[in-house]
C-alpha atoms as a PDB file:
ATOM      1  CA  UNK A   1       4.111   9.438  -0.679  1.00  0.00           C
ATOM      2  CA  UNK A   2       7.176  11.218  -1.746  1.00  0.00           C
ATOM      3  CA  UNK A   3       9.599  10.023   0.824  1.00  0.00           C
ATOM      4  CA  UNK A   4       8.948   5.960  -0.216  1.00  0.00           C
ATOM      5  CA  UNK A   5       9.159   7.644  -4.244  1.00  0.00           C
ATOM      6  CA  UNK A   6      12.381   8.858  -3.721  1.00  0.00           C
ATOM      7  CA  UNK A   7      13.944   6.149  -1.712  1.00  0.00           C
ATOM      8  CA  UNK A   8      12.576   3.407  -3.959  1.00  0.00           C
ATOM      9  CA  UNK A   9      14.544   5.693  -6.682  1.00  0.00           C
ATOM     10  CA  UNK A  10      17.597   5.924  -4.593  1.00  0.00           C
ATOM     11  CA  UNK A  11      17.548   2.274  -3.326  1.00  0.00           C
ATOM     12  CA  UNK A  12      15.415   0.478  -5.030  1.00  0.00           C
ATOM     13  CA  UNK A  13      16.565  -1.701  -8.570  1.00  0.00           C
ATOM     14  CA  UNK A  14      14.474  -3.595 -10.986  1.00  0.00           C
ATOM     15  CA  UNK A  15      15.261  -7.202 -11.770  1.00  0.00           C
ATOM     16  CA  UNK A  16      14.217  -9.498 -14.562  1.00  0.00           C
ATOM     17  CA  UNK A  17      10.365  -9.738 -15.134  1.00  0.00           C
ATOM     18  CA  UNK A  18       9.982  -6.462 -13.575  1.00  0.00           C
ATOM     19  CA  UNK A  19      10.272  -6.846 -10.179  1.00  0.00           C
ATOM     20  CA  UNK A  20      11.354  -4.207  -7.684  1.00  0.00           C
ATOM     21  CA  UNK A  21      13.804  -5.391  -4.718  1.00  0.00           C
ATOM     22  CA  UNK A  22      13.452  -2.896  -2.016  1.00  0.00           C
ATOM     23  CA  UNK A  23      15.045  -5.298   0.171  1.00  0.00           C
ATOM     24  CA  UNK A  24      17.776  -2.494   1.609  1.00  0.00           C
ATOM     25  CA  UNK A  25      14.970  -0.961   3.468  1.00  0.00           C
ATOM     26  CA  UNK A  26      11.699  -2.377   3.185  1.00  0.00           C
ATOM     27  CA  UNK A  27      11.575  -6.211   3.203  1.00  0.00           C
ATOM     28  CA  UNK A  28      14.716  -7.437   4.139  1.00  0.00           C
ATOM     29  CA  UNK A  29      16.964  -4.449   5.875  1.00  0.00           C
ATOM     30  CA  UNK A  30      14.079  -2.819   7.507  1.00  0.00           C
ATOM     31  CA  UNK A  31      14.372   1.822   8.215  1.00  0.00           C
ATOM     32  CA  UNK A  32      12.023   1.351  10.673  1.00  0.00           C
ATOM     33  CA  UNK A  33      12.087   5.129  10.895  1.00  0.00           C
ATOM     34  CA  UNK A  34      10.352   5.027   7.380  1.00  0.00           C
ATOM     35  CA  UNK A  35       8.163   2.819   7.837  1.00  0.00           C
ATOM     36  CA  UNK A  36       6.840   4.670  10.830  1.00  0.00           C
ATOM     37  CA  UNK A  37       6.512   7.612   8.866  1.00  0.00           C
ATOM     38  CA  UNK A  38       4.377   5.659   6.130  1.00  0.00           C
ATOM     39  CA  UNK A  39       2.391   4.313   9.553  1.00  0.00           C
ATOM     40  CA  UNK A  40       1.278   7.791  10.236  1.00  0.00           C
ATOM     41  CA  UNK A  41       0.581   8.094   6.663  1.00  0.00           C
ATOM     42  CA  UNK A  42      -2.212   5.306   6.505  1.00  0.00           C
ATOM     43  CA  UNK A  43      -3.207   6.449   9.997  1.00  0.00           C
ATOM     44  CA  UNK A  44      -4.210  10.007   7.972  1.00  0.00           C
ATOM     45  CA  UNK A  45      -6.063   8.185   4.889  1.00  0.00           C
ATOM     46  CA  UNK A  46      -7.964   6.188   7.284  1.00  0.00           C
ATOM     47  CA  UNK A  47      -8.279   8.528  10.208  1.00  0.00           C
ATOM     48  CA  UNK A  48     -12.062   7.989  11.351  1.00  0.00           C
ATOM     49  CA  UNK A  49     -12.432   4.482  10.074  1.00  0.00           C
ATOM     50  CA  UNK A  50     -11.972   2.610  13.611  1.00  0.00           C
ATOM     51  CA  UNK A  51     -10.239   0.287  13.016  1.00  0.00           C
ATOM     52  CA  UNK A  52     -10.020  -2.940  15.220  1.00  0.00           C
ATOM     53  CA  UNK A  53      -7.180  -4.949  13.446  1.00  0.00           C
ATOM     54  CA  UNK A  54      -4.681  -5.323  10.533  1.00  0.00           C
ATOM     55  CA  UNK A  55      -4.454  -8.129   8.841  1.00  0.00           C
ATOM     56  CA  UNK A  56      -1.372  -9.392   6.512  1.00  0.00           C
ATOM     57  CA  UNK A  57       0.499 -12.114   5.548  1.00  0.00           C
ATOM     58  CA  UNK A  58       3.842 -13.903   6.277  1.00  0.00           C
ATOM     59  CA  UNK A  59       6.686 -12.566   5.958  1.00  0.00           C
ATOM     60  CA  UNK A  60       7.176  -9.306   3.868  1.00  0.00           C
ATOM     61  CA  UNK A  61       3.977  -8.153   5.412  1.00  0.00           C
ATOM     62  CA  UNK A  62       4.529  -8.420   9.058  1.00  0.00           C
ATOM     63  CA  UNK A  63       7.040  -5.892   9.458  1.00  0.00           C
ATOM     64  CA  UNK A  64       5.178  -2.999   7.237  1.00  0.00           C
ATOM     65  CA  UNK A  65       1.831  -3.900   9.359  1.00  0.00           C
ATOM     66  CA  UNK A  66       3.277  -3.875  12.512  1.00  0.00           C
ATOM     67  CA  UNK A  67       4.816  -0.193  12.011  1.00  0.00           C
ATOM     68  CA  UNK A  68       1.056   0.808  10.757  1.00  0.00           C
ATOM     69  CA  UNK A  69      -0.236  -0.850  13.496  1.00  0.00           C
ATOM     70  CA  UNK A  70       1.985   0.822  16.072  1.00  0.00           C
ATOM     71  CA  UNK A  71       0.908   4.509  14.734  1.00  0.00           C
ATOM     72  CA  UNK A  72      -2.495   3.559  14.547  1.00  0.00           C
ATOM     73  CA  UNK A  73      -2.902   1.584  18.233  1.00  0.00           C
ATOM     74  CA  UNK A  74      -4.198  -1.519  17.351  1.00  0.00           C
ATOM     75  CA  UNK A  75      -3.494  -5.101  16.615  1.00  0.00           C
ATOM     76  CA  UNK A  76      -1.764  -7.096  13.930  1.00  0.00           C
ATOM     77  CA  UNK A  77      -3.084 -10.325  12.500  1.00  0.00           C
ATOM     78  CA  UNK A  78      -0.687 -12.254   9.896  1.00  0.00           C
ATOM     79  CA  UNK A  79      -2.213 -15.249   7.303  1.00  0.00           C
ATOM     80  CA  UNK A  80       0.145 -18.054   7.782  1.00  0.00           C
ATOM     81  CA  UNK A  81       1.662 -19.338   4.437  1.00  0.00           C
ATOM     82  CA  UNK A  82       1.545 -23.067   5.516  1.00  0.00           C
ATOM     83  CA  UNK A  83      -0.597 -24.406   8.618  1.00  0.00           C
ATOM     84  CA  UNK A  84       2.125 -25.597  11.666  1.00  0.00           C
ATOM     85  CA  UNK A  85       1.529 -27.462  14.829  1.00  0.00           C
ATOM     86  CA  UNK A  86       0.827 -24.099  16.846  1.00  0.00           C
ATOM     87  CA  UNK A  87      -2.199 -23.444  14.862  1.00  0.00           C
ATOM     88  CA  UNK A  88      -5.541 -25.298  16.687  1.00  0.00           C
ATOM     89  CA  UNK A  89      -8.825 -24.944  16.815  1.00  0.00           C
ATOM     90  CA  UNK A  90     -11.122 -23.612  13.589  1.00  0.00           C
ATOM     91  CA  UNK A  91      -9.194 -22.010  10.617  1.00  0.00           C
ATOM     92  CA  UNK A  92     -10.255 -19.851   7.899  1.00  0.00           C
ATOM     93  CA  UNK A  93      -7.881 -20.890   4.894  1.00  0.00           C
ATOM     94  CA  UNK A  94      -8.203 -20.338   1.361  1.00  0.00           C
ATOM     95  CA  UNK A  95      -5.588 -20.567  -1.845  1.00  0.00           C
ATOM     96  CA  UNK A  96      -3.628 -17.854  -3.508  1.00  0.00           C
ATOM     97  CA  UNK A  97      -0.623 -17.113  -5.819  1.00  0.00           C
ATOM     98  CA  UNK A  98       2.358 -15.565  -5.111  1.00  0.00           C
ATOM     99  CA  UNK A  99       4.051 -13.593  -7.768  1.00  0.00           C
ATOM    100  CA  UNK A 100       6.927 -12.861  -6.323  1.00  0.00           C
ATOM    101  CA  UNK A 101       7.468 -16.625  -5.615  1.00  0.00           C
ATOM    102  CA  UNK A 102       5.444 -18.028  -8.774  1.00  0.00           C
ATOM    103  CA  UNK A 103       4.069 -20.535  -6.807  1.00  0.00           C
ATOM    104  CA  UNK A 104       1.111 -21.311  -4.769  1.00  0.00           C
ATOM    105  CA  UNK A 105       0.576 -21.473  -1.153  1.00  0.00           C
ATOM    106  CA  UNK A 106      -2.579 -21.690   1.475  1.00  0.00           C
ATOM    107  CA  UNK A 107      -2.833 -18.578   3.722  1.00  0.00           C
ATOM    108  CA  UNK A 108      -4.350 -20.211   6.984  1.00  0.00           C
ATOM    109  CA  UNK A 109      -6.288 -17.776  10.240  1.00  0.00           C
ATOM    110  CA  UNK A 110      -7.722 -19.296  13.220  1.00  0.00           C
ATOM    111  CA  UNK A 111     -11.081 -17.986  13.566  1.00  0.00           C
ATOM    112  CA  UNK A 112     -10.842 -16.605  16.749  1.00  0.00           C
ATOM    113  CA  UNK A 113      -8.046 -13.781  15.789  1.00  0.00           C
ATOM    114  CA  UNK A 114     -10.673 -12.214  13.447  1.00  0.00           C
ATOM    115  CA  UNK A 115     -14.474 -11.755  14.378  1.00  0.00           C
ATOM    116  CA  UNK A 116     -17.762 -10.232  13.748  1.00  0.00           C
ATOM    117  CA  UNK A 117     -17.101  -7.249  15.808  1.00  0.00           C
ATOM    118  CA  UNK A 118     -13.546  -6.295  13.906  1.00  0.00           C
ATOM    119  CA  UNK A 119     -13.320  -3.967  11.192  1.00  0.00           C
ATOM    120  CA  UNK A 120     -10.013  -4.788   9.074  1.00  0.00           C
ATOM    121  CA  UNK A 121      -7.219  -2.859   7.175  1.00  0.00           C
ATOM    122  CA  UNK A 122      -5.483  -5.520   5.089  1.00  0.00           C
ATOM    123  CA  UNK A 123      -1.816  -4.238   5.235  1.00  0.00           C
ATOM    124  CA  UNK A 124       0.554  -5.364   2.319  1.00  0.00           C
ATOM    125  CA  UNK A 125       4.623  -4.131   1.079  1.00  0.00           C
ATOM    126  CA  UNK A 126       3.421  -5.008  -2.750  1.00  0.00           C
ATOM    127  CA  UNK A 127       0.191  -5.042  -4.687  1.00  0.00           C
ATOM    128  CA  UNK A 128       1.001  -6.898  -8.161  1.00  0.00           C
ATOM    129  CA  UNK A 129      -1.830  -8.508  -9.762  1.00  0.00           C
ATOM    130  CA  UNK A 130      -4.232  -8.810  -6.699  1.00  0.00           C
ATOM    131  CA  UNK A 131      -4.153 -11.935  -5.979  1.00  0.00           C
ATOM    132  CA  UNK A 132      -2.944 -12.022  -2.187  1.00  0.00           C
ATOM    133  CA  UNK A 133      -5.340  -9.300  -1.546  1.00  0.00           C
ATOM    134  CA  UNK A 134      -8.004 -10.830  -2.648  1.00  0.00           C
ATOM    135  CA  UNK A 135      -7.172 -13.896  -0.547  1.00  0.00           C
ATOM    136  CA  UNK A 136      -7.239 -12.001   2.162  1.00  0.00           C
ATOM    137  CA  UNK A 137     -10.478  -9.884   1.309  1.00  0.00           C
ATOM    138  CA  UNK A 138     -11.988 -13.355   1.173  1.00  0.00           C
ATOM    139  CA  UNK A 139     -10.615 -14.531   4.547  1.00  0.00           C
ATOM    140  CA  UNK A 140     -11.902 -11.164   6.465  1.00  0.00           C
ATOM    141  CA  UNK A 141     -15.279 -11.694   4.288  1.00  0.00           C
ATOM    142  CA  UNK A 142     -15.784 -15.576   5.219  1.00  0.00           C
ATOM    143  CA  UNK A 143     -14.887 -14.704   9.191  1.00  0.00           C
ATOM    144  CA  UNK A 144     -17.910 -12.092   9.093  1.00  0.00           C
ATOM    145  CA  UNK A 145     -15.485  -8.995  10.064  1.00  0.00           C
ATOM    146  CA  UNK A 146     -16.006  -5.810   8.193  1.00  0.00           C
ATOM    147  CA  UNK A 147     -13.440  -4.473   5.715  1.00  0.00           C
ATOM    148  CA  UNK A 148     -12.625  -1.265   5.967  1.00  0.00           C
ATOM    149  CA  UNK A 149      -9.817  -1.292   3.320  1.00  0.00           C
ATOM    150  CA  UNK A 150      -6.792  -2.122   1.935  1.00  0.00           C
ATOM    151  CA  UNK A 151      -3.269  -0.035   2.577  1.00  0.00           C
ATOM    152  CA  UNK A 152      -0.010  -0.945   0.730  1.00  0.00           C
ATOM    153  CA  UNK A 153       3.880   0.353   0.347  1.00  0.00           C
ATOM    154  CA  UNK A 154       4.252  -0.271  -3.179  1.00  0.00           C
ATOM    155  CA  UNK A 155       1.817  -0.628  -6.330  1.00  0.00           C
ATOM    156  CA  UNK A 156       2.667  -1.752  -9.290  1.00  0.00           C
ATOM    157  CA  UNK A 157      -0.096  -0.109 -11.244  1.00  0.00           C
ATOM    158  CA  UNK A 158       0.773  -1.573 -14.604  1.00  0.00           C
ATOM    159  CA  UNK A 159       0.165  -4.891 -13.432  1.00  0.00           C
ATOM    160  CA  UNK A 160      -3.716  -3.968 -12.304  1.00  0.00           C
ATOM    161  CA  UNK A 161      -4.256  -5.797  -9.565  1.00  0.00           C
ATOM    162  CA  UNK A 162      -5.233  -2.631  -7.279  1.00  0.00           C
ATOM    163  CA  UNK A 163      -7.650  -1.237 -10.001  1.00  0.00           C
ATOM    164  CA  UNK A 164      -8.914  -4.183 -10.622  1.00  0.00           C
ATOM    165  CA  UNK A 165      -9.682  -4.280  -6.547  1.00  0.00           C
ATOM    166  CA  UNK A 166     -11.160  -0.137  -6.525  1.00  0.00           C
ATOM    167  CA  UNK A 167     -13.315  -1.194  -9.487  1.00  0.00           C
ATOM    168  CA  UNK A 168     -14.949  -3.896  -7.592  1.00  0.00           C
ATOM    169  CA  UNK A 169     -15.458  -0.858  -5.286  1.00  0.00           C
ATOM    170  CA  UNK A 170     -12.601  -1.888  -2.455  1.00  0.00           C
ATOM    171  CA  UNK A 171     -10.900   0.870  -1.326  1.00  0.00           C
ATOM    172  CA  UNK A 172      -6.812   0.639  -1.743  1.00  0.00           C
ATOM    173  CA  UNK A 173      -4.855   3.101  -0.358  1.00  0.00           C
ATOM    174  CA  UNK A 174      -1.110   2.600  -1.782  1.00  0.00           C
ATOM    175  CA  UNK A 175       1.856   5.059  -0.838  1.00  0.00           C
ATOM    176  CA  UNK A 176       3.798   4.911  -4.023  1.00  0.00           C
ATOM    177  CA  UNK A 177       2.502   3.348  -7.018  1.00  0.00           C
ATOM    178  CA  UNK A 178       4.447   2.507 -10.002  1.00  0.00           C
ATOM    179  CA  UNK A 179       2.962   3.325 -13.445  1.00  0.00           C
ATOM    180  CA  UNK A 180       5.510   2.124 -15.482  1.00  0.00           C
ATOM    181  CA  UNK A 181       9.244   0.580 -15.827  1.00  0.00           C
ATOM    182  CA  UNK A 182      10.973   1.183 -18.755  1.00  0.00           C
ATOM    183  CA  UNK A 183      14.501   0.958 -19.422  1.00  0.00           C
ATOM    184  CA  UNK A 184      15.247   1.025 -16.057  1.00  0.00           C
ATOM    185  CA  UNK A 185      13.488   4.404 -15.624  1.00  0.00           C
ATOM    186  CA  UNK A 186      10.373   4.054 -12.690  1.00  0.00           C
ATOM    187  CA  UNK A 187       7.478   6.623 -13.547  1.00  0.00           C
ATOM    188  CA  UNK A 188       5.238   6.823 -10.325  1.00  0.00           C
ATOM    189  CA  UNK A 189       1.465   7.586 -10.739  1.00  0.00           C
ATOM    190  CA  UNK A 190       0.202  11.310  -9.491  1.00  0.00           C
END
């Protein structure tokens, strides 16, 4: 998507290790007006697909899923990072790694928010190595809902994690997706 290229070239700066702060408009400072516009952008890759419910997790997530969800009329689902005392009942919970973060954390769902009759778009702002996504893929698998797919802001595609995903034959729909950094110089994928 060429409006998120250019304003992750306008806004956007690398830090150490490679990672991309987008924080003045995507994750921290939110353009809601962009991330609307991305909405309608998912809407059109998945237009047909019916889906029931997005689900993401805490925090980054929320805000990007709950624009997509607006667009696309339906309802938005976020994987807890750490189970709380509002959380009761059955919950579908399962291990995963931040990258971001470097550290490890259980994303938790109560059973009832995600069902047999649901088909899900997982909803992410990043896609680095996978390994949130797949969390999640194993969360909608394990509560017997049907994935539909996978949408996400940013890729970085040098880090795999969303081929890795489409060779396993998941579809992931990202909106920018960054081939390479070097020397400070971000060359998106076509």
């Amino acid at each position: 998507m060429e409006l998120l290229e250019k304003r992750i070239i306008s806004d956007g700066s690398i830090l150490p290790g490679n990672v991309i702060k987008v924080g003045s408009f995507l994750n921290h400072q939110i353009d809601v007006k962009l991330l609307m516009e991305m909405g309608k952008e998912v809407k059109r890759l998945y237009e047909g697909e019916n889906i029931t419910k997005i689900l993401t997790v805490e925090a980054s997530g929320i805000a990007v899923a709950t624009a997509f969800a607006a667009v696309m009329g339906t309802m938005v689902v976020f994987a807890k990072k750490h189970g709380t005392s509002n959380i009761s009942g059955d919950v579908i919970s399962c291990r995963t790694h931040s990258y971001t973060h470097n550290t490890d954390y259980n994303m938790v769902v109560e059973k009832q928010y995600l069902t047999d009759r649901d088909r899900i778009l997982i909803v992410d702002d990043f896609l680095a190595n996978g390994q949130a996504l797949c969390s999640l893929i194993d969360i909608v698998t394990r509560s017997g809902a049907q994935l539909v797919g996978c949408a996400v802001a940013i890729e970085k595609g040098f880090q795999h994690g969303g081929d890795k995903l489409r060779e396993k034959g998941i579809r992931v729909e990202s909106l920018a997706i960054i081939d390479s950094i070097e020397n400070g110089v971000i060359r998106f994928r076509r």
